[in-house]
Every structure is written in structure tokens, then in C-alpha cells.
C-alpha atoms as a PDB file:
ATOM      1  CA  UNK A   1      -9.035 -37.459   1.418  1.00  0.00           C
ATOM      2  CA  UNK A   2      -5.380 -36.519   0.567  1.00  0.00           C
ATOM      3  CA  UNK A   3      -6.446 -34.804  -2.128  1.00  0.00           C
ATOM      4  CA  UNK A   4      -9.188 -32.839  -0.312  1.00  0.00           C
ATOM      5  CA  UNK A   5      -7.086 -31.235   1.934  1.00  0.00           C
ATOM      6  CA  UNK A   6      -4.815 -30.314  -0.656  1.00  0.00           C
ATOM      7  CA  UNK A   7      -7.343 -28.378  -2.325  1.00  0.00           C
ATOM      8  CA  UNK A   8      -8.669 -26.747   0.409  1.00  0.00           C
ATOM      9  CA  UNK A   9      -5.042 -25.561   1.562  1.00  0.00           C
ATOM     10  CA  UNK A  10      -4.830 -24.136  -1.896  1.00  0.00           C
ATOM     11  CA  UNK A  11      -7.791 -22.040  -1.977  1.00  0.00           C
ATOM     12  CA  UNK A  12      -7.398 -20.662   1.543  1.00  0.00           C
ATOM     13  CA  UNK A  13      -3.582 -19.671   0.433  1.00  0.00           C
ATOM     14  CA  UNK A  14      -4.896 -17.972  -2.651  1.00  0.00           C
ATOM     15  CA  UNK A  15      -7.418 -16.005  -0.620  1.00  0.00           C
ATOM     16  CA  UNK A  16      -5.077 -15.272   1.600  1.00  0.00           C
ATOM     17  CA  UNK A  17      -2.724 -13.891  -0.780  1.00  0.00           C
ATOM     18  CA  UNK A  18      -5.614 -11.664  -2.798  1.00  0.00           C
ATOM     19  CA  UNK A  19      -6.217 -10.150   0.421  1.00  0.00           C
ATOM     20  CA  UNK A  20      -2.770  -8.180   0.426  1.00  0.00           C
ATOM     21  CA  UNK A  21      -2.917  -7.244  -3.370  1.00  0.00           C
ATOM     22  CA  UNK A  22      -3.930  -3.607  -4.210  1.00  0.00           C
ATOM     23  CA  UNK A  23      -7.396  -2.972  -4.392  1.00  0.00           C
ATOM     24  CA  UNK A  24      -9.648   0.165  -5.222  1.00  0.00           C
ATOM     25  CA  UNK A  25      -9.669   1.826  -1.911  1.00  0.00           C
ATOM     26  CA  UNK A  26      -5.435   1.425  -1.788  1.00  0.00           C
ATOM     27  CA  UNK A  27      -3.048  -1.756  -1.301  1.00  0.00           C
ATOM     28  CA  UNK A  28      -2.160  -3.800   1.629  1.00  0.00           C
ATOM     29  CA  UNK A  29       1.807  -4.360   1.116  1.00  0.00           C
ATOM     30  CA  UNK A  30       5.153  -3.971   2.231  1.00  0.00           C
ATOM     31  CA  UNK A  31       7.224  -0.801   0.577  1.00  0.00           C
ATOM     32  CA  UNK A  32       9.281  -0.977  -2.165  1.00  0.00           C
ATOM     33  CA  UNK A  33      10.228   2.452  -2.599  1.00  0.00           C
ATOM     34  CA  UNK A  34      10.162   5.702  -0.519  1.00  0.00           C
ATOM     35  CA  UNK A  35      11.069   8.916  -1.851  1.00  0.00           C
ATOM     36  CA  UNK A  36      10.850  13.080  -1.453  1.00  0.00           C
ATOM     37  CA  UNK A  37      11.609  15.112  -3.952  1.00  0.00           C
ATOM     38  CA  UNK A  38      12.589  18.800  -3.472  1.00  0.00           C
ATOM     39  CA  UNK A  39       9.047  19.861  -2.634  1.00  0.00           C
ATOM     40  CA  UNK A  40       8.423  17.750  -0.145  1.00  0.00           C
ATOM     41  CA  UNK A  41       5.919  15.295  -2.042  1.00  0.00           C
ATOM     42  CA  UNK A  42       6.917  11.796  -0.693  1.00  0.00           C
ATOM     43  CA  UNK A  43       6.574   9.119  -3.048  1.00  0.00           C
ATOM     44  CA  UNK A  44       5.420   5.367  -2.279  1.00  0.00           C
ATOM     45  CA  UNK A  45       5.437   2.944  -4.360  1.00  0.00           C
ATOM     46  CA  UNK A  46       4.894  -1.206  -3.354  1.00  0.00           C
ATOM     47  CA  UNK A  47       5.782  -4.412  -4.944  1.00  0.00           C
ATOM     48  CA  UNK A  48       2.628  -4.882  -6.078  1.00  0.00           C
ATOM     49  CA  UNK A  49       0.249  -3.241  -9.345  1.00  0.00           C
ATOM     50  CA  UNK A  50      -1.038   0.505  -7.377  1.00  0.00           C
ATOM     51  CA  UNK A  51      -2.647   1.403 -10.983  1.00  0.00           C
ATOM     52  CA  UNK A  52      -5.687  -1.434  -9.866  1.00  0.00           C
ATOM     53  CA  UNK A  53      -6.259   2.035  -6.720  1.00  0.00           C
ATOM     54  CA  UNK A  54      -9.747   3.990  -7.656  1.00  0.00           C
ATOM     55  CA  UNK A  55      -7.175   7.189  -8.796  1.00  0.00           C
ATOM     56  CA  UNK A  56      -4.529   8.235 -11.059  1.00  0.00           C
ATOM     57  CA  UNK A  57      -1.212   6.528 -10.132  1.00  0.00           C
ATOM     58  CA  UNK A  58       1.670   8.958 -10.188  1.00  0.00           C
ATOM     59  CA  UNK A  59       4.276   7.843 -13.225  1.00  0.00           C
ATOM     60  CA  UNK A  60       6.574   4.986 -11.804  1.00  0.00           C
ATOM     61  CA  UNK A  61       3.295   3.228  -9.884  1.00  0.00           C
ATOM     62  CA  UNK A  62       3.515   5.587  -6.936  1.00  0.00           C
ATOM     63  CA  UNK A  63       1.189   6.839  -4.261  1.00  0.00           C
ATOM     64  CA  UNK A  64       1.698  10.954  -3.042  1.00  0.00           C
ATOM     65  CA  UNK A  65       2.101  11.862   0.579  1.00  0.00           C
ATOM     66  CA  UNK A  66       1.384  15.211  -0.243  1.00  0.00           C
ATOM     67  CA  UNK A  67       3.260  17.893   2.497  1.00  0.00           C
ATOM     68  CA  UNK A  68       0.716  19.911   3.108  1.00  0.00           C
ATOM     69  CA  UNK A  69      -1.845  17.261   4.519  1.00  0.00           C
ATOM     70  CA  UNK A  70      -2.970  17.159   7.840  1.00  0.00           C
ATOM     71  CA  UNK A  71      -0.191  14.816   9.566  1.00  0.00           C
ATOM     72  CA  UNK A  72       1.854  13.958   7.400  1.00  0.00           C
ATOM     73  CA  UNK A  73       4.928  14.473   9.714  1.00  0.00           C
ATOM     74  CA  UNK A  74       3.039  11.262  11.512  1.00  0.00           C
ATOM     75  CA  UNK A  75       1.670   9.672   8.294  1.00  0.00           C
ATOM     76  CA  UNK A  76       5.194   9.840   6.543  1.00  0.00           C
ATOM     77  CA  UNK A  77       7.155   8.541  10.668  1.00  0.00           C
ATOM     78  CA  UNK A  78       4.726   5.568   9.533  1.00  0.00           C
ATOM     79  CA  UNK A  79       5.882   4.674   6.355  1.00  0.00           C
ATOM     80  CA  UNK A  80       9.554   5.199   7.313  1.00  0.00           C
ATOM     81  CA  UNK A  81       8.702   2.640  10.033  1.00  0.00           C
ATOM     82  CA  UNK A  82       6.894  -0.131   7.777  1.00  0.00           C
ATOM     83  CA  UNK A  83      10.189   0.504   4.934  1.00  0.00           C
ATOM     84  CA  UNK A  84      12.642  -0.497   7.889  1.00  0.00           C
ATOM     85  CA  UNK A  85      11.548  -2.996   9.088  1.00  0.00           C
ATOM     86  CA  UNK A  86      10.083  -4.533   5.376  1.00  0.00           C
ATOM     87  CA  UNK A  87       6.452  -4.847   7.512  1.00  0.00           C
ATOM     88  CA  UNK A  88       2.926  -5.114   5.728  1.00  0.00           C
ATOM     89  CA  UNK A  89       0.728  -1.404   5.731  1.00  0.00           C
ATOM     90  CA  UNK A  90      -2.088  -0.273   4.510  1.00  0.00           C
ATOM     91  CA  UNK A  91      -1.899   2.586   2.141  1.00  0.00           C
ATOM     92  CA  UNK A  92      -5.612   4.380   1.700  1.00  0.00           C
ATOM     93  CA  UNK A  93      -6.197   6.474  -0.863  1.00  0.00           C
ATOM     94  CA  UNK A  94      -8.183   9.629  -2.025  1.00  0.00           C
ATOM     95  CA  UNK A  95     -10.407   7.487  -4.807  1.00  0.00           C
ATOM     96  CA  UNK A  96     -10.238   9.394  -7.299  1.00  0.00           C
ATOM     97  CA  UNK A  97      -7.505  11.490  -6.712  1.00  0.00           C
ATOM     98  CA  UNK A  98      -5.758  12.794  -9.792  1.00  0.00           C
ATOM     99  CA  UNK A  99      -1.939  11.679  -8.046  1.00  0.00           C
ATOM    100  CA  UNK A 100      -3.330   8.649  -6.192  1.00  0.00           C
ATOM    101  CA  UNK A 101      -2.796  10.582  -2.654  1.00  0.00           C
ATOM    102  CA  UNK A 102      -2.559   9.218   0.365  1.00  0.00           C
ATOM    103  CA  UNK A 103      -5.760   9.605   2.947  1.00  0.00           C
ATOM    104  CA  UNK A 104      -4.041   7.192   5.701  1.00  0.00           C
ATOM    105  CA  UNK A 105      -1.542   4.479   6.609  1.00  0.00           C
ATOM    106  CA  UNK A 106      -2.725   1.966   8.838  1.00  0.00           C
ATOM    107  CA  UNK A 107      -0.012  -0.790  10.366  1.00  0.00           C
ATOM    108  CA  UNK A 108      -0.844  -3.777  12.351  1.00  0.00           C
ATOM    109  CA  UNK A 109       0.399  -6.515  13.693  1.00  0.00           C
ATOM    110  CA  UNK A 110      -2.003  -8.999  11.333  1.00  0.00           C
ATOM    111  CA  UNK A 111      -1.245  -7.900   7.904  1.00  0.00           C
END
């Protein structure tokens, strides 16, 4: 019975630990890195592999908050707030995008 349990702790740890890895549409993580370079691009990159994202990861694994999007005065307040206080968000991407940009950030208290 011992056993049994064991087992079934396992699996429901590894699927709960898949469900934060990066994934086509973007990753579920916390942020490792957070950058802007003179243009304004910001720069996000997580602990985790962003080149498994349905677009073209920018060189150094990172996602592009790109300055000119709609919000991204609010999308980039965000992902200062999730690299402060080291809490899970989810990064969507453009699939398919040529610098892996960013569509959305979503935080919440669950992840």
C-alpha cells in the first residue's frame, strides 16, 4: 500500500512540475533576467528552456517586450512586479514571432 502511495505522489509531483515548464504558446515561470537596452526592447528571459515557445527565441533564451506594443508601460509594471518578488507568471507569446514577443503576462495567485 506503502508503495502505492508513493507512486502516486510521484506522478502527481511530476505533473505538477511539467505544468510550469515552457510550452508552445509561452512558459509559466519565475524571471531570471530582465533587461532594456537603449531602444527600449525589454528582454525576459526565465530559468527554464524558452526555445521549446512556437517562435524564434531572441539570442541568450529571451522573450521581447517590444516598446511600441499596446501596454507595455502595464505589461513591463508586471514583470518588474513578478522579478521582485521571485513570483510565478505567465509569459504568452506571438507563435511564431521572429523575436519570440510578448502578447501578455498573466500573474496569479495559483501558479
Amino acid at each position: 500500500m506503502k508503495r502505492i502511495v508513493l507512486v502516486l505522489v510521484g506522478i502527481l509531483l511530476s505533473a505538477s512540475a511539467s505544468a510550469f515548464e515552457c510550452q508552445p504558446y509561452g512558459c509559466v515561470s519565475t524571471i531570471s533576467d530582465l533587461y532594456t537596452n537603449a531602444n527600449g526592447y525589454i528582454y525576459v528571459a526565465t530559468p527554464d528552456d524558452e526555445t521549446k515557445a512556437n517562435c524564434t527565441v531572441y539570442p541568450g533564451n529571451y522573450f521581447v517586450l517590444k516598446p511600441e506594443s499596446q501596454n507595455a508601460d502595464k505589461i513591463y509594471s508586471s514583470l518588474l512586479a513578478a522579478y521582485v518578488s521571485q513570483k510565478k507568471v505567465q509569459l504568452r507569446v506571438v507563435e511564431g514571432s521572429p523575436v519570440c514577443e510578448l502578447a501578455y503576462v498573466r500573474m496569479h495567485v495559483d501558479f
